[in-house]
C-alpha atoms as a PDB file:
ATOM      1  CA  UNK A   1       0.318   0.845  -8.608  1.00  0.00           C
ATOM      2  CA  UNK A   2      -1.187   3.547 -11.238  1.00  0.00           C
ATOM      3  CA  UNK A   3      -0.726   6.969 -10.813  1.00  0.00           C
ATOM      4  CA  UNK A   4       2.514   7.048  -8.845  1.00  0.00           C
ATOM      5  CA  UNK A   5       3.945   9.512 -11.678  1.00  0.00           C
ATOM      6  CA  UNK A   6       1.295  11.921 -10.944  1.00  0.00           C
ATOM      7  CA  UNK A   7       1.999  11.715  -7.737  1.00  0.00           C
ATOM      8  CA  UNK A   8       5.914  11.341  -7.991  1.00  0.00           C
ATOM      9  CA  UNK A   9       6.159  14.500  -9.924  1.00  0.00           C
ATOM     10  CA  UNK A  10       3.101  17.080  -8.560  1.00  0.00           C
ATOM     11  CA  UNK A  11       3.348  15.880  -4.725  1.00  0.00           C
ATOM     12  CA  UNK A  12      -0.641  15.700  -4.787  1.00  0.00           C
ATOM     13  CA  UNK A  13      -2.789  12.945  -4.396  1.00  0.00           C
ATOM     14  CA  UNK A  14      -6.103  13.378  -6.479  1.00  0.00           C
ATOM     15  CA  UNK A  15      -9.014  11.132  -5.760  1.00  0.00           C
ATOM     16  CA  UNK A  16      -9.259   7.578  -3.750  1.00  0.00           C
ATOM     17  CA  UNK A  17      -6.931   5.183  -3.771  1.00  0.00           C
ATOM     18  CA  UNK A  18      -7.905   1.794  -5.457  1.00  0.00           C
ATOM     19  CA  UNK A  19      -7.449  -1.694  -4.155  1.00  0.00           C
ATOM     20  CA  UNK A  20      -8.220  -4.418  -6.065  1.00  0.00           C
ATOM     21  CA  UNK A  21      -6.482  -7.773  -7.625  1.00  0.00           C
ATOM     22  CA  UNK A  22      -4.014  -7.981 -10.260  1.00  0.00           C
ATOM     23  CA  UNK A  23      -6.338  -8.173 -13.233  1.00  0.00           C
ATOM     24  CA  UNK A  24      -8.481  -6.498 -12.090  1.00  0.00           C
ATOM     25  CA  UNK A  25      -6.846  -2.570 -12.440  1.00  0.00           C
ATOM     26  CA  UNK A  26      -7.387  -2.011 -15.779  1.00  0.00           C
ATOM     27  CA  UNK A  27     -11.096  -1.902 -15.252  1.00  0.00           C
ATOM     28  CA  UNK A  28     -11.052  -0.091 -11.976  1.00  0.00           C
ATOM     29  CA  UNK A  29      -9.065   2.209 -13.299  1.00  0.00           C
ATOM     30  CA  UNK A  30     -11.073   3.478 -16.561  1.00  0.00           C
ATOM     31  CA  UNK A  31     -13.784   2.778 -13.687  1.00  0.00           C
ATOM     32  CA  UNK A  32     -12.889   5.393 -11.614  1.00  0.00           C
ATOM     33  CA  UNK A  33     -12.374   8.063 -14.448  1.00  0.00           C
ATOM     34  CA  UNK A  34     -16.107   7.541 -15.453  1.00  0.00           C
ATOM     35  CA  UNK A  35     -17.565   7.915 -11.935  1.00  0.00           C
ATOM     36  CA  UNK A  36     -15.523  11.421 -11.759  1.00  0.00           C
ATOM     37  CA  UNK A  37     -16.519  12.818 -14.977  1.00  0.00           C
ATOM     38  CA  UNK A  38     -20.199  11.583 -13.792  1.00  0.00           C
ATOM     39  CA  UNK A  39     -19.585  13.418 -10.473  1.00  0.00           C
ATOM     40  CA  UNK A  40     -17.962  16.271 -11.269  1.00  0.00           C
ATOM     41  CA  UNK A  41     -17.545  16.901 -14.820  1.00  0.00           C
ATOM     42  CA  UNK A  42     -15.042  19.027 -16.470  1.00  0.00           C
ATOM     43  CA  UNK A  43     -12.892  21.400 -14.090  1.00  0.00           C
ATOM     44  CA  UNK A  44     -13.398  25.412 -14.399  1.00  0.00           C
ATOM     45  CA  UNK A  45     -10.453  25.731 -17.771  1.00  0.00           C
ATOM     46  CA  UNK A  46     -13.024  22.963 -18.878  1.00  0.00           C
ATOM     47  CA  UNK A  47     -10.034  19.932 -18.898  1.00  0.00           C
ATOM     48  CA  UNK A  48     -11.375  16.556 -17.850  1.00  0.00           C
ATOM     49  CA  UNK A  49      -8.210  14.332 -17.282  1.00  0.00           C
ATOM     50  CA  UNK A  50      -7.459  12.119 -14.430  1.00  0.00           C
ATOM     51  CA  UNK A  51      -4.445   9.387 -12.795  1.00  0.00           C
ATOM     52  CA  UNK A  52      -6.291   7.349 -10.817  1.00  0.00           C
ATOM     53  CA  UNK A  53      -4.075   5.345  -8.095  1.00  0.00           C
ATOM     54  CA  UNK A  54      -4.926   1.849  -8.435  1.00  0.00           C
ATOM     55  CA  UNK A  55      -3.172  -1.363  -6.622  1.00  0.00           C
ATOM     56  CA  UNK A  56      -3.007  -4.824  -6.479  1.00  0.00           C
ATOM     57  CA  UNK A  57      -2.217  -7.823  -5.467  1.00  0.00           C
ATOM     58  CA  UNK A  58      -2.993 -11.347  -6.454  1.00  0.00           C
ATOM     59  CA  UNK A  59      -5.322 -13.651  -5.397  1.00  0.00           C
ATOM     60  CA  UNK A  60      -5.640 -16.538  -8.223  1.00  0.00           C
ATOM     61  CA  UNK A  61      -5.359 -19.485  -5.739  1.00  0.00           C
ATOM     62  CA  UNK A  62      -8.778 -18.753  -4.505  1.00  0.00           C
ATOM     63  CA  UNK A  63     -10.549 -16.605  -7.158  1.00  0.00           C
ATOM     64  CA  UNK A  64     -10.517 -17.754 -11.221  1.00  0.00           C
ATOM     65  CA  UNK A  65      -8.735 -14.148 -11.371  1.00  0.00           C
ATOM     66  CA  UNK A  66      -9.097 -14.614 -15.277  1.00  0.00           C
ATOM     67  CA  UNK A  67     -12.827 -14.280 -15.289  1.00  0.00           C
ATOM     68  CA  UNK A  68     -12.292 -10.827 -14.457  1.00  0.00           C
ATOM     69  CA  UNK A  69     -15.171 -10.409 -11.995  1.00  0.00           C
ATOM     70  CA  UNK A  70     -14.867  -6.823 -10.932  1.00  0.00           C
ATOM     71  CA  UNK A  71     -16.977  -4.996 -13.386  1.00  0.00           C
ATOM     72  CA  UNK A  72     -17.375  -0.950 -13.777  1.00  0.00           C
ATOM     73  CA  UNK A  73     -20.837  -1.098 -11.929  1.00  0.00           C
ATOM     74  CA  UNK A  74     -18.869  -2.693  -8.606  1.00  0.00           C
ATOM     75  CA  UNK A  75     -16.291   0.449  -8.835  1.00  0.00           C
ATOM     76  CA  UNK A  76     -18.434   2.767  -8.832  1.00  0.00           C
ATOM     77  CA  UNK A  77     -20.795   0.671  -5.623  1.00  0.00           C
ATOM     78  CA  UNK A  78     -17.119   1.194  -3.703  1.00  0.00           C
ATOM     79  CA  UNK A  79     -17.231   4.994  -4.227  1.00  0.00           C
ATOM     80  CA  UNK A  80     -20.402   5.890  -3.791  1.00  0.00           C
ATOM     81  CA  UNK A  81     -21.087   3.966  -0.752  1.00  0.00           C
ATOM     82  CA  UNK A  82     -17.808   4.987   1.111  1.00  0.00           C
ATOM     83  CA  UNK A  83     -18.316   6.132   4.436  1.00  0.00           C
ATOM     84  CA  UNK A  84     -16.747   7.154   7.314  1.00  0.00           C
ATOM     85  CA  UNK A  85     -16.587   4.996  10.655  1.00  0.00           C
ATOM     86  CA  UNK A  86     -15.145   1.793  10.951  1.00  0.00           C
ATOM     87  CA  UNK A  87     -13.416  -0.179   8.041  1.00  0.00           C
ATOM     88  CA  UNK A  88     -14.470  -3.685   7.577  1.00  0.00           C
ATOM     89  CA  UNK A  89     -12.161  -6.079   7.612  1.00  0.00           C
ATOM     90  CA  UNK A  90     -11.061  -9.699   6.740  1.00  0.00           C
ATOM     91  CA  UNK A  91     -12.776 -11.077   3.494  1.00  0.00           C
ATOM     92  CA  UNK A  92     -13.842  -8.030   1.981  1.00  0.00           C
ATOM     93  CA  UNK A  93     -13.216  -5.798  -1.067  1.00  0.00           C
ATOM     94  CA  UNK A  94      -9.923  -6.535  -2.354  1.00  0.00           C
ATOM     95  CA  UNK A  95      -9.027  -8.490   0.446  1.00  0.00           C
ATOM     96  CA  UNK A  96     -11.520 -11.471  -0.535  1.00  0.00           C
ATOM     97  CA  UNK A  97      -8.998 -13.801  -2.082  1.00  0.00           C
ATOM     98  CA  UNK A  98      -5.763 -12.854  -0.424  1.00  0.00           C
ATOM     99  CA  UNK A  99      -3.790 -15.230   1.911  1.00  0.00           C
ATOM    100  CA  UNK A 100      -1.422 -13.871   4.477  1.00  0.00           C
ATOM    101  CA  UNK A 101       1.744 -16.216   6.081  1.00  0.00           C
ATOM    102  CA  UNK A 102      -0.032 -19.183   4.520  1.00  0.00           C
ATOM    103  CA  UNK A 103      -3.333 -18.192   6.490  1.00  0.00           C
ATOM    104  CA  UNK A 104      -6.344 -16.329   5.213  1.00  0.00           C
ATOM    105  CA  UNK A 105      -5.513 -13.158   4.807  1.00  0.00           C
ATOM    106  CA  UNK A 106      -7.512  -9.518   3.568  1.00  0.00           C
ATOM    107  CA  UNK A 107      -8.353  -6.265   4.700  1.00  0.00           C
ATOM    108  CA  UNK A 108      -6.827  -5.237   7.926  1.00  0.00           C
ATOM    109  CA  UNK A 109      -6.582  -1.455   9.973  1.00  0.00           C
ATOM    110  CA  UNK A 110      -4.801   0.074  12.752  1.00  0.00           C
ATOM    111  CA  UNK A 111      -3.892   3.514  13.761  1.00  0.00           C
ATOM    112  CA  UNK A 112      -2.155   5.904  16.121  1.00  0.00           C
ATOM    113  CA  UNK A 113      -3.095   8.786  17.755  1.00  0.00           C
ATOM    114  CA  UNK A 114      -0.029  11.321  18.915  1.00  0.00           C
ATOM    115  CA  UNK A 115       0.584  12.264  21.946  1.00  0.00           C
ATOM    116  CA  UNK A 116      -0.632  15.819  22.178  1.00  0.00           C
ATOM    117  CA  UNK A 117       2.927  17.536  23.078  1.00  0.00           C
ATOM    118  CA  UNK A 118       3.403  16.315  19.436  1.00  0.00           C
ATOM    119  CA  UNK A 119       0.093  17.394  18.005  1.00  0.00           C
ATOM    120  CA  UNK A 120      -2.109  15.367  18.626  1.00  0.00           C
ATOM    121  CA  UNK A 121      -2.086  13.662  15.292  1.00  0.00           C
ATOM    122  CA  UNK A 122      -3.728  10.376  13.680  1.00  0.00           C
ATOM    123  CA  UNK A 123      -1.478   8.168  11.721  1.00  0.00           C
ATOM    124  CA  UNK A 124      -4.123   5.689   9.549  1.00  0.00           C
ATOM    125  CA  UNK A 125      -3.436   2.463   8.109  1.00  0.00           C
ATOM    126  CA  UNK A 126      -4.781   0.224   5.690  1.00  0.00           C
ATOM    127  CA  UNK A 127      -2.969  -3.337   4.406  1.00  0.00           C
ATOM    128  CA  UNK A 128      -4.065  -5.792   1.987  1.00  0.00           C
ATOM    129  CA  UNK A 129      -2.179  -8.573   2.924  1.00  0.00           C
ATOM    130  CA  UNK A 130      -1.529 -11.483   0.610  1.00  0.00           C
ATOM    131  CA  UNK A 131       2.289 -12.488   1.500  1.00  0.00           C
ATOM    132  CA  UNK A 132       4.504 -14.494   3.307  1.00  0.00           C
ATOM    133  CA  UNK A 133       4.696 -18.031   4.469  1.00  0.00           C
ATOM    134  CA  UNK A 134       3.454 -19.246   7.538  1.00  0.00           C
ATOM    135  CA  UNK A 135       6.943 -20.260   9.715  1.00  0.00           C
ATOM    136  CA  UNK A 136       7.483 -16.556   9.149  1.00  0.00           C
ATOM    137  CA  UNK A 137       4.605 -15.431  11.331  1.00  0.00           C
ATOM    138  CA  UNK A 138       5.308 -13.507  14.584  1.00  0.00           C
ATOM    139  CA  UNK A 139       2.867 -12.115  16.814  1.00  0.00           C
ATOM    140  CA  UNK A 140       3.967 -10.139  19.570  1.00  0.00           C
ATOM    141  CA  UNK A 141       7.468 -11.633  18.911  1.00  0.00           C
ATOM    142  CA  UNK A 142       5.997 -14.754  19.473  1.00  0.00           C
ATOM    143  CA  UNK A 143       6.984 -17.267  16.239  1.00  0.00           C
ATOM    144  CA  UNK A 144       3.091 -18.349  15.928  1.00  0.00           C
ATOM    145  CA  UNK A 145       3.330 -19.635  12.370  1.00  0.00           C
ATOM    146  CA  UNK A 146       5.823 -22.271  13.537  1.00  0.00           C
ATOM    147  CA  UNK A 147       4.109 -23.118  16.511  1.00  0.00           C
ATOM    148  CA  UNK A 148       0.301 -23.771  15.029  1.00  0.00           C
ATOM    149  CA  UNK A 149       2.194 -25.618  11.709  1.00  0.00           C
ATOM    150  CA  UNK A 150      -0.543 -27.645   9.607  1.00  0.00           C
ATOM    151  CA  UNK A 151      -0.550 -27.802   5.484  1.00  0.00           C
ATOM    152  CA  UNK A 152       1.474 -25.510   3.597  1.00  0.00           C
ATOM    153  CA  UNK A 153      -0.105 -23.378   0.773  1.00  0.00           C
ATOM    154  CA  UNK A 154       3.011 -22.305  -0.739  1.00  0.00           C
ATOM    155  CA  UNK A 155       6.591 -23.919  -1.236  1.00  0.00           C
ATOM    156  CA  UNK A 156       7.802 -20.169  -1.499  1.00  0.00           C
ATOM    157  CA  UNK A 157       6.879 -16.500  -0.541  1.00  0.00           C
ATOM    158  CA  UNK A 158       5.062 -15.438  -3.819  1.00  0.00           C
ATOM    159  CA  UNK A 159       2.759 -12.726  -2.808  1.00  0.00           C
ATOM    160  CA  UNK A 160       2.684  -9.222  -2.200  1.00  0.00           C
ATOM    161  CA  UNK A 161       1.243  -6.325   0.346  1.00  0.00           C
ATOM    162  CA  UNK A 162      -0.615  -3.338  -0.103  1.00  0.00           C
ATOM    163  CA  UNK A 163       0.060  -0.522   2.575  1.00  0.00           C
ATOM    164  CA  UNK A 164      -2.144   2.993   2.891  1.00  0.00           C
ATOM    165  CA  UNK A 165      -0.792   5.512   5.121  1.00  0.00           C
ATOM    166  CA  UNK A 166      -3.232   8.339   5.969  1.00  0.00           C
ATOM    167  CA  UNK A 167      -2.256  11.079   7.955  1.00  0.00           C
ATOM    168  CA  UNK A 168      -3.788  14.579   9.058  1.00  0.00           C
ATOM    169  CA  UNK A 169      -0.292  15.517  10.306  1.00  0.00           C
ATOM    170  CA  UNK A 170       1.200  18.558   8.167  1.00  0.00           C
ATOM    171  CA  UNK A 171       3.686  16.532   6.349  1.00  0.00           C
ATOM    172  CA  UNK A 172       4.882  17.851   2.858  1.00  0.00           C
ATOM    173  CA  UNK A 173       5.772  14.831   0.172  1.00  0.00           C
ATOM    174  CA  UNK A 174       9.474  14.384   1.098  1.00  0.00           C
ATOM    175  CA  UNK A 175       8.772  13.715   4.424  1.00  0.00           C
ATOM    176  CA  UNK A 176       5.715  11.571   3.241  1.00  0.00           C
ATOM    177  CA  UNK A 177       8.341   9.329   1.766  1.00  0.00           C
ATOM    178  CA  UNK A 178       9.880   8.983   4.644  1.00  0.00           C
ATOM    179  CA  UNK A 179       6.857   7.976   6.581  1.00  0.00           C
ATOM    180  CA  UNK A 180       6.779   5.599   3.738  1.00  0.00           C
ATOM    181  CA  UNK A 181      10.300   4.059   4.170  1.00  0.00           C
ATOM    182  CA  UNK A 182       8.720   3.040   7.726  1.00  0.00           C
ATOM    183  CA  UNK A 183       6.552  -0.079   5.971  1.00  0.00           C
ATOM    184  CA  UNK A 184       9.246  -1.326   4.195  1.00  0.00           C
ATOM    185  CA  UNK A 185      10.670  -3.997   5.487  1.00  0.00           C
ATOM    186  CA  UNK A 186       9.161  -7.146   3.910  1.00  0.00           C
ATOM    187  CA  UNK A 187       6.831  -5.093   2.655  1.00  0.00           C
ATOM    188  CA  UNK A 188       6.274  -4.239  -1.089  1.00  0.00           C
ATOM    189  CA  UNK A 189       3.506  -1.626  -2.327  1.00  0.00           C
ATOM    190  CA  UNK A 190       2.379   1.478  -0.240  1.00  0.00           C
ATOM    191  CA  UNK A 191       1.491   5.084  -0.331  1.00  0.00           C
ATOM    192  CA  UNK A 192       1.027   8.071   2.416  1.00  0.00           C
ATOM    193  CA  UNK A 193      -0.663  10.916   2.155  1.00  0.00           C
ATOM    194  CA  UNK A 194      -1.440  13.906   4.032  1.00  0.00           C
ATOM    195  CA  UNK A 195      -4.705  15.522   4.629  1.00  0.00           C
ATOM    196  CA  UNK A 196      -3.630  18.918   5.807  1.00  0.00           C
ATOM    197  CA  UNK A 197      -3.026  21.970   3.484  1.00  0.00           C
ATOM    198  CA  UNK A 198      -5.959  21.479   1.963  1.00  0.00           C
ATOM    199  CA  UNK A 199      -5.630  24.420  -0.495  1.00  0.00           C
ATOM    200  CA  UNK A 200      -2.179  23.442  -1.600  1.00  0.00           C
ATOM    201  CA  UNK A 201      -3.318  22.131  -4.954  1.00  0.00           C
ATOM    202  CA  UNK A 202      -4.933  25.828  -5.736  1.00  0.00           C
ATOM    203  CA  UNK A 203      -3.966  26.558  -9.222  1.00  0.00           C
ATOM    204  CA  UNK A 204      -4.025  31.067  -8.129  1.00  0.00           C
ATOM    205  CA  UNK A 205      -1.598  32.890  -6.503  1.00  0.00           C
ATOM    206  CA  UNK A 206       0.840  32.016  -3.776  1.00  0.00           C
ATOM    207  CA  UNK A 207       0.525  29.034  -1.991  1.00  0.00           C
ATOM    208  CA  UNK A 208       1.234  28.640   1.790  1.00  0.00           C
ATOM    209  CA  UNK A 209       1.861  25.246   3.542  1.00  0.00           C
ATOM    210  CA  UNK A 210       2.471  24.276   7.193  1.00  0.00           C
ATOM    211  CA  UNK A 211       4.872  21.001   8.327  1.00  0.00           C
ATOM    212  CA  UNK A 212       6.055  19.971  11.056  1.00  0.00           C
ATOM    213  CA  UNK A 213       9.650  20.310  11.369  1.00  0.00           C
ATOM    214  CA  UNK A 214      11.880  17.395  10.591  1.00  0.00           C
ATOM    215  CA  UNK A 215      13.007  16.534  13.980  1.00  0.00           C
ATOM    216  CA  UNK A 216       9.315  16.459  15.084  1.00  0.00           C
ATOM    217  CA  UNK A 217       8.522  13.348  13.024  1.00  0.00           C
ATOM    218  CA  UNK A 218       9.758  10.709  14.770  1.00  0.00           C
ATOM    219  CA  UNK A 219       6.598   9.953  16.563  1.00  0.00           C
ATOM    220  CA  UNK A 220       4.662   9.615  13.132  1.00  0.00           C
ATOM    221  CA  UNK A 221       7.621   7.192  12.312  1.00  0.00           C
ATOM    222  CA  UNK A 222       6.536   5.104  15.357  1.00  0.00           C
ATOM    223  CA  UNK A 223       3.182   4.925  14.966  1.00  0.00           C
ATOM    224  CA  UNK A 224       3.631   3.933  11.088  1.00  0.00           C
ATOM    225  CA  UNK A 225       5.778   1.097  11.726  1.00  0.00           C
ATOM    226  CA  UNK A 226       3.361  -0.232  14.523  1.00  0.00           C
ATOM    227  CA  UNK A 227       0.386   0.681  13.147  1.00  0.00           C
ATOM    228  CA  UNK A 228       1.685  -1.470  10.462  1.00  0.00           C
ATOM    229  CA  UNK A 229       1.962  -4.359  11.655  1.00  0.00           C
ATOM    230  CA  UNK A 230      -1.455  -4.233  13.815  1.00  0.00           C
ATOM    231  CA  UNK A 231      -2.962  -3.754  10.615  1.00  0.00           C
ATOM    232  CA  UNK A 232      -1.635  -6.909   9.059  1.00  0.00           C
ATOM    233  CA  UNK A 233      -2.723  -8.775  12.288  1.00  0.00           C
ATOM    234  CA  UNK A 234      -6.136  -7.437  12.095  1.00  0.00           C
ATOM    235  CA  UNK A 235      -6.310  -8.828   8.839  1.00  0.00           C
ATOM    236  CA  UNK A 236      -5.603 -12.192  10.151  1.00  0.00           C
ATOM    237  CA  UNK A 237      -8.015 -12.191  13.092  1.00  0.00           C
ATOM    238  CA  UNK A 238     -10.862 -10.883  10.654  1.00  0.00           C
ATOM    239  CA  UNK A 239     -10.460 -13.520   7.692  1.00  0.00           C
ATOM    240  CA  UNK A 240     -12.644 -16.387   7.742  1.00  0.00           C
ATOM    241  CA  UNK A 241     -11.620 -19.627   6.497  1.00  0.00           C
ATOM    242  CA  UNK A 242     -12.564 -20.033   2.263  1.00  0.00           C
ATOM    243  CA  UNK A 243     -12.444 -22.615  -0.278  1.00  0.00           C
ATOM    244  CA  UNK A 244     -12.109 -21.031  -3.644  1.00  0.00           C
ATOM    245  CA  UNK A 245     -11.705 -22.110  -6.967  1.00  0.00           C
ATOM    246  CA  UNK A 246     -10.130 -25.884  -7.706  1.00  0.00           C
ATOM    247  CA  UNK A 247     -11.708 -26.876  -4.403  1.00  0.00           C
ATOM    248  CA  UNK A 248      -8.735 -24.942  -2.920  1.00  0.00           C
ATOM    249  CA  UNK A 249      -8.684 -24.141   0.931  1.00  0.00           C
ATOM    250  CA  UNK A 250      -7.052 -21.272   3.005  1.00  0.00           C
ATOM    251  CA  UNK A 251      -7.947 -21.779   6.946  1.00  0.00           C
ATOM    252  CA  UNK A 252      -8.395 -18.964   8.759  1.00  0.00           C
ATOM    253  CA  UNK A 253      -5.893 -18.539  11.772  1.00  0.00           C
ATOM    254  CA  UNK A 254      -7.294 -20.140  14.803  1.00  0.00           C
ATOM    255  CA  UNK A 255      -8.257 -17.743  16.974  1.00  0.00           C
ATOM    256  CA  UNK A 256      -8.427 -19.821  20.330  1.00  0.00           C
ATOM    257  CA  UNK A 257      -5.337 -21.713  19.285  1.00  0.00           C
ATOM    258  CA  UNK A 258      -3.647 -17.917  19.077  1.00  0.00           C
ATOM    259  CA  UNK A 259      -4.589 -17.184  22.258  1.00  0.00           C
ATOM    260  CA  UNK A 260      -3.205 -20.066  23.631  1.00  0.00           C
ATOM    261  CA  UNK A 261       0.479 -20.019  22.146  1.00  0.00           C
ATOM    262  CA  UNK A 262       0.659 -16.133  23.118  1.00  0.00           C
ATOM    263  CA  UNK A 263      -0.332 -16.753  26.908  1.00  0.00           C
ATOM    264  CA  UNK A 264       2.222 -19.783  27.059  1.00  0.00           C
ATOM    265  CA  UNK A 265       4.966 -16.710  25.801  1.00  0.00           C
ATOM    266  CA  UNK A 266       3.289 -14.364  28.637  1.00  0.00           C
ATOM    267  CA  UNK A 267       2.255 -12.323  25.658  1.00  0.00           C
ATOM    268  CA  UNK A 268      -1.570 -12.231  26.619  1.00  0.00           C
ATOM    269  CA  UNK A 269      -3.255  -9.344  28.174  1.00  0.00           C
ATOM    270  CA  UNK A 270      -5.283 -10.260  31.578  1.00  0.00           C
END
């Protein structure tokens, strides 16, 4: 991930975060520095310089990764047509190659609203989920991988995950990285950020910041850890089966099939 120095050392995050696959963020990158010197231009001391935060993950089973298909003009598409609303999911943006517990995997969201004795708060997630092998896959503690079976894709775990952790809870970067922590467990590339304070990075005067206490952030734990694995799931359930390059297939996870292994667990809604 680019920019985690930046981010490391000032406690700011400064522009979008980038999602794209492994060879691919070199080009997004410069990418994203020309589409905010187009934008915005020099700041007000006249300084152009930027850090962009760019991840990956790889998806060269499906796509010939070394063609390197993104292109500038596609970066700048993503910015300028970024909305708010709901996020697609499945096979889309970054997500289009990626494979997920040996199923097709991509683009997947969930989040968490507080309770309002705790604020009231929205804890946003975003995964791009390319990892894992399919006996690994639980649903609901339900071992689904292992029950649906079929071809394997991998003989080993040899991907990775992108997490996004969005917050408008007034969280200051230490306790960001514990928020952060949360995703951790089998889980390999994230960031969180906070969207309060919004004058924080004000270069003037005296700068004055609200957070919630530290033993008020349990709940944003919580909702973290489940919104992350919702996320991941949603990723599943949106991914369509593909056949990429090589004639190479990744099945999509069987939705009825699903439903059927999580009602024989009494795991299913009625």
């Amino acid at each position: 991930m680019t920019g985690t120095t930046w981010v490391e050392g000032s406690g700011f995050l400064e522009g979008p975060v980038m999602i794209a696959n492994t060879h691919s963020v070199g080009t997004v990158r410069d990418a994203v520095i020309a589409w905010r010197l187009r934008k915005s231009g020099p700041d007000k001391d006249g300084y152009s310089w930027s850090l962009p935060v760019v991840a990956e993950t790889w998806d060269g089973y499906l796509n010939d990764v070394n063609w390197f298909h993104v292109k500038p003009e596609d970066v700048f598409h993503a910015l300028d047509s970024a909305h708010a609303g709901p996020v697609e999911e499945g096979n889309v943006g970054g997500g289009t190659g990626m494979i997920c517990n040996e199923f097709k995997g991509g683009i997947g969201t969930a989040s968490r609203v507080l309770d309002a004795k705790y604020g009231g708060y929205t804890v946003g997630m975003l995964v791009q989920c390319n990892y894992g092998q399919r006996d690994q896959l639980r649903i609901a503690g339900v071992p689904v991988g292992r029950e649906i079976g079929g071809a394997k894709v991998w003989d080993d775990d040899v991907g990775s995950i992108i997490v996004v952790v969005a917050t408008d809870a007034p969280l200051i970067p230490t306790q960001l990285k514990r928020v952060a922590r949360r995703i951790t467990l089998g889980l390999d590339i994230f960031i969180a950020f906070s969207t309060a304070n919004t004058g924080a990075a004000s270069s003037q005067g005296v700068v004055s910041l609200t957070m919630l206490p530290n033993d008020q952030i349990n709940p944003v734990f919580l909702a973290t850890v489940q919104a992350t694995e919702e996320a991941v799931v949603n990723a599943m359930i949106a991914a369509e089966t593909m056949t990429g390059i090589k004639g190479h297939t990744v099945n999509a996870l069987p939705h009825d099939r699903l439903r059927e292994i999580l009602k024989s667990y009494n795991r299913l809604a009625h």
